[in-house]
C-alpha atoms as a PDB file:
ATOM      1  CA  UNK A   1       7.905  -2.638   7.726  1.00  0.00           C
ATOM      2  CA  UNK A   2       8.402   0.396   5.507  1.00  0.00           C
ATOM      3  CA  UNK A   3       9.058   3.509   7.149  1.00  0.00           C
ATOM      4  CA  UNK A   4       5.989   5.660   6.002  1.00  0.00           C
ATOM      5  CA  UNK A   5       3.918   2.936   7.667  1.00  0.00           C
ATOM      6  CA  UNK A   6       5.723   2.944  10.901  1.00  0.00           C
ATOM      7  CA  UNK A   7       6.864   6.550  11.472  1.00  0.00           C
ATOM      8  CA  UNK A   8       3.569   6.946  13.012  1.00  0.00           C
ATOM      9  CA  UNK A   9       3.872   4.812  15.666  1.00  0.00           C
ATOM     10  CA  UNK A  10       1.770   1.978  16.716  1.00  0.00           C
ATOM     11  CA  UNK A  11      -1.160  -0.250  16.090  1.00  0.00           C
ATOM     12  CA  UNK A  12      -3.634   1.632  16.854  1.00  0.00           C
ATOM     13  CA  UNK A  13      -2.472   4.015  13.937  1.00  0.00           C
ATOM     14  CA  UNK A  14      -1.508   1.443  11.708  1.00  0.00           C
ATOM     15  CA  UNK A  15      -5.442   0.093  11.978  1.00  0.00           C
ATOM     16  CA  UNK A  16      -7.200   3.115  11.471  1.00  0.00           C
ATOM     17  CA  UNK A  17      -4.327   3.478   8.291  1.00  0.00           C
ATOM     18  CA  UNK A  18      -5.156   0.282   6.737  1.00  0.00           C
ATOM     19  CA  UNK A  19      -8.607  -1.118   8.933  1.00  0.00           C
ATOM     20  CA  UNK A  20      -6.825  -4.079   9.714  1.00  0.00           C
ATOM     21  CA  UNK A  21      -4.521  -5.335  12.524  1.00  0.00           C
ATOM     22  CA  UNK A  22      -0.042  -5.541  11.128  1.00  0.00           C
ATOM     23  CA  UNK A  23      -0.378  -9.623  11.564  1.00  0.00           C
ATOM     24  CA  UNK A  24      -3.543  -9.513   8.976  1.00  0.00           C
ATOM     25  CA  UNK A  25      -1.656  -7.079   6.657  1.00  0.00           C
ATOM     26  CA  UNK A  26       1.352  -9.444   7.154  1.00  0.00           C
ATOM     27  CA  UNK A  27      -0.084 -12.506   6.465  1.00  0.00           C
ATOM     28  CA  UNK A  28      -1.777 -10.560   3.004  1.00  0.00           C
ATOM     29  CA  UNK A  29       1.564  -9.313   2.274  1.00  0.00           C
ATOM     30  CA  UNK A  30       3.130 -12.541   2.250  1.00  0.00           C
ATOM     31  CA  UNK A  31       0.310 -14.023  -0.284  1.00  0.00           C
ATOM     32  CA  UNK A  32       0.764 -11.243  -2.650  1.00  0.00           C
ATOM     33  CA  UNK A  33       4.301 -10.572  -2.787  1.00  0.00           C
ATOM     34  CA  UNK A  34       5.357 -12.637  -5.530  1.00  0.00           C
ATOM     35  CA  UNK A  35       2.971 -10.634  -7.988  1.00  0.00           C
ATOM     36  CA  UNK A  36       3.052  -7.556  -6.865  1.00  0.00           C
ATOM     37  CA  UNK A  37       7.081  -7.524  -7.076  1.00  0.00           C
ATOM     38  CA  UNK A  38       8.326  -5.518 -10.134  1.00  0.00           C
ATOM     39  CA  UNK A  39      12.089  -4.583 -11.394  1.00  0.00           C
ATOM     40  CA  UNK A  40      12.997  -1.189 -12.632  1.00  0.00           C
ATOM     41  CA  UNK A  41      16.202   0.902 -13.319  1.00  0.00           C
ATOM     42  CA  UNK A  42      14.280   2.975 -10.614  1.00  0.00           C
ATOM     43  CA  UNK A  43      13.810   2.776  -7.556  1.00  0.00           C
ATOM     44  CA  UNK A  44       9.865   0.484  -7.566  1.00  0.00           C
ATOM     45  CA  UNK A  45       7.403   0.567  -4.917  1.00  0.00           C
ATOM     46  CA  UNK A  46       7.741  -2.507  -2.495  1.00  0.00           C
ATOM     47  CA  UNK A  47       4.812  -4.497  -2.250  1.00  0.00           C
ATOM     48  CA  UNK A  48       4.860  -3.172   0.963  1.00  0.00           C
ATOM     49  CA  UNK A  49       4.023  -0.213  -0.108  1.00  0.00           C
ATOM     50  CA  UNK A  50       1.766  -0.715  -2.889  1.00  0.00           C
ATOM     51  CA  UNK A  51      -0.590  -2.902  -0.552  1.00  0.00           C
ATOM     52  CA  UNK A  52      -0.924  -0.189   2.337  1.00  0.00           C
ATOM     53  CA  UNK A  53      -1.414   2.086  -0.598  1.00  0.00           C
ATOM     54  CA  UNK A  54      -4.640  -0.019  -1.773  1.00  0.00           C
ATOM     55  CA  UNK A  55      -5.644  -0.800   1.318  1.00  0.00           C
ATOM     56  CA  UNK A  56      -5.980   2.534   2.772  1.00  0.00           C
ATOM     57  CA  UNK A  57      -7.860   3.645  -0.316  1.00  0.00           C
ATOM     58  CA  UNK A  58     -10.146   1.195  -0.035  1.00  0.00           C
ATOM     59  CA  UNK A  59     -10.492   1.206   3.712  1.00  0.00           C
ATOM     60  CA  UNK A  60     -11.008   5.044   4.147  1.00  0.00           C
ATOM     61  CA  UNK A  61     -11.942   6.325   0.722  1.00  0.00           C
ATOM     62  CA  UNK A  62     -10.873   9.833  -0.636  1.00  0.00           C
ATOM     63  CA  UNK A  63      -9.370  11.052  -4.219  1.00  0.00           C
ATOM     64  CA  UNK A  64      -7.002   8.910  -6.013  1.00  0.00           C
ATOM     65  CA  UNK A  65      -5.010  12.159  -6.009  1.00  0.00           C
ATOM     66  CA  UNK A  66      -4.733  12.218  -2.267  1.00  0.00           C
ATOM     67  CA  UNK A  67      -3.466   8.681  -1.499  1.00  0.00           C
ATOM     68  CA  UNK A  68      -1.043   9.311  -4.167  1.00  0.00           C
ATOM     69  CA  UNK A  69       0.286  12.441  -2.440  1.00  0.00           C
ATOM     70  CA  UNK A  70       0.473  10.792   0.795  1.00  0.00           C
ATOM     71  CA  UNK A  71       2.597   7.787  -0.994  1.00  0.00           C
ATOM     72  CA  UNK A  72       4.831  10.588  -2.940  1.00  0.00           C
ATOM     73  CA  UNK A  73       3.695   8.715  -6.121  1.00  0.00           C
ATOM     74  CA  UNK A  74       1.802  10.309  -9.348  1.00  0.00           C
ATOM     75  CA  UNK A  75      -1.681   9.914 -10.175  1.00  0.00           C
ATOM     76  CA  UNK A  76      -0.876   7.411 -13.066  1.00  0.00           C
ATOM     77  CA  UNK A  77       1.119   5.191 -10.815  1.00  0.00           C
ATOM     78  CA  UNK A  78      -1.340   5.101  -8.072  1.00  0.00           C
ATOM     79  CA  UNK A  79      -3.968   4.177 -10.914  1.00  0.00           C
ATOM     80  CA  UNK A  80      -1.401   1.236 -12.249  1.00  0.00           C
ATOM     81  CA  UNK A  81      -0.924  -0.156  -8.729  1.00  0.00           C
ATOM     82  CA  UNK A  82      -4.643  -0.012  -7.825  1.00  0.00           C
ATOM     83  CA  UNK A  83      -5.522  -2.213 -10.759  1.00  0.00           C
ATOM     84  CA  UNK A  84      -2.108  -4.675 -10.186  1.00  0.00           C
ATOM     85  CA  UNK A  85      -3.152  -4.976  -6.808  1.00  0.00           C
ATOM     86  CA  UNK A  86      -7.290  -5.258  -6.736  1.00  0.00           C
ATOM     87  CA  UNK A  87      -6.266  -7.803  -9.426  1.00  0.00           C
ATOM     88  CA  UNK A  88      -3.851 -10.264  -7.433  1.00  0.00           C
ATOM     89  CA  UNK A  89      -6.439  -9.964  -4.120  1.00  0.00           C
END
């Protein structure tokens, strides 16, 4: 699991993060990995990372702005991966 999702330790965390339990977010990971997987001369977001991004946006609400901060991404990325990833689930 990526590091910004498990530097704070635990389920508990991780289901307040994301409202669901790590094997539910696993088991959605593993269905939408193949289209949510990009290549880049930079570094790209894992689908890892772009699904805990969506998920906790959806789950807890908030600014587009802030879940972007909170990923280290721009606004017009977050927007791009919200509509890549609301469109594979």
């Amino acid at each position: 699991m990526d590091a910004r999702l498990s530097d704070h330790t635990g389920p508990f965390f991780f289901l307040q993060f994301t409202q669901m339990v790590i094997a539910q977010f696993k088991l959605l990971l593993e269905l939408t990995r193949p289209h949510l997987l990009k290549w880049s001369h930079r570094k790209p977001l894992s689908s890892e990372e772009k699904l805990a991004m969506i998920l906790k946006y959806l789950a807890q609400g908030g600014s587009p702005q802030s879940v972007a901060w909170e990923f280290c991404v721009g606004k017009s990325t977050f927007s791009e991966v919200l509509v890549e990833v609301c469109t594979v689930l």
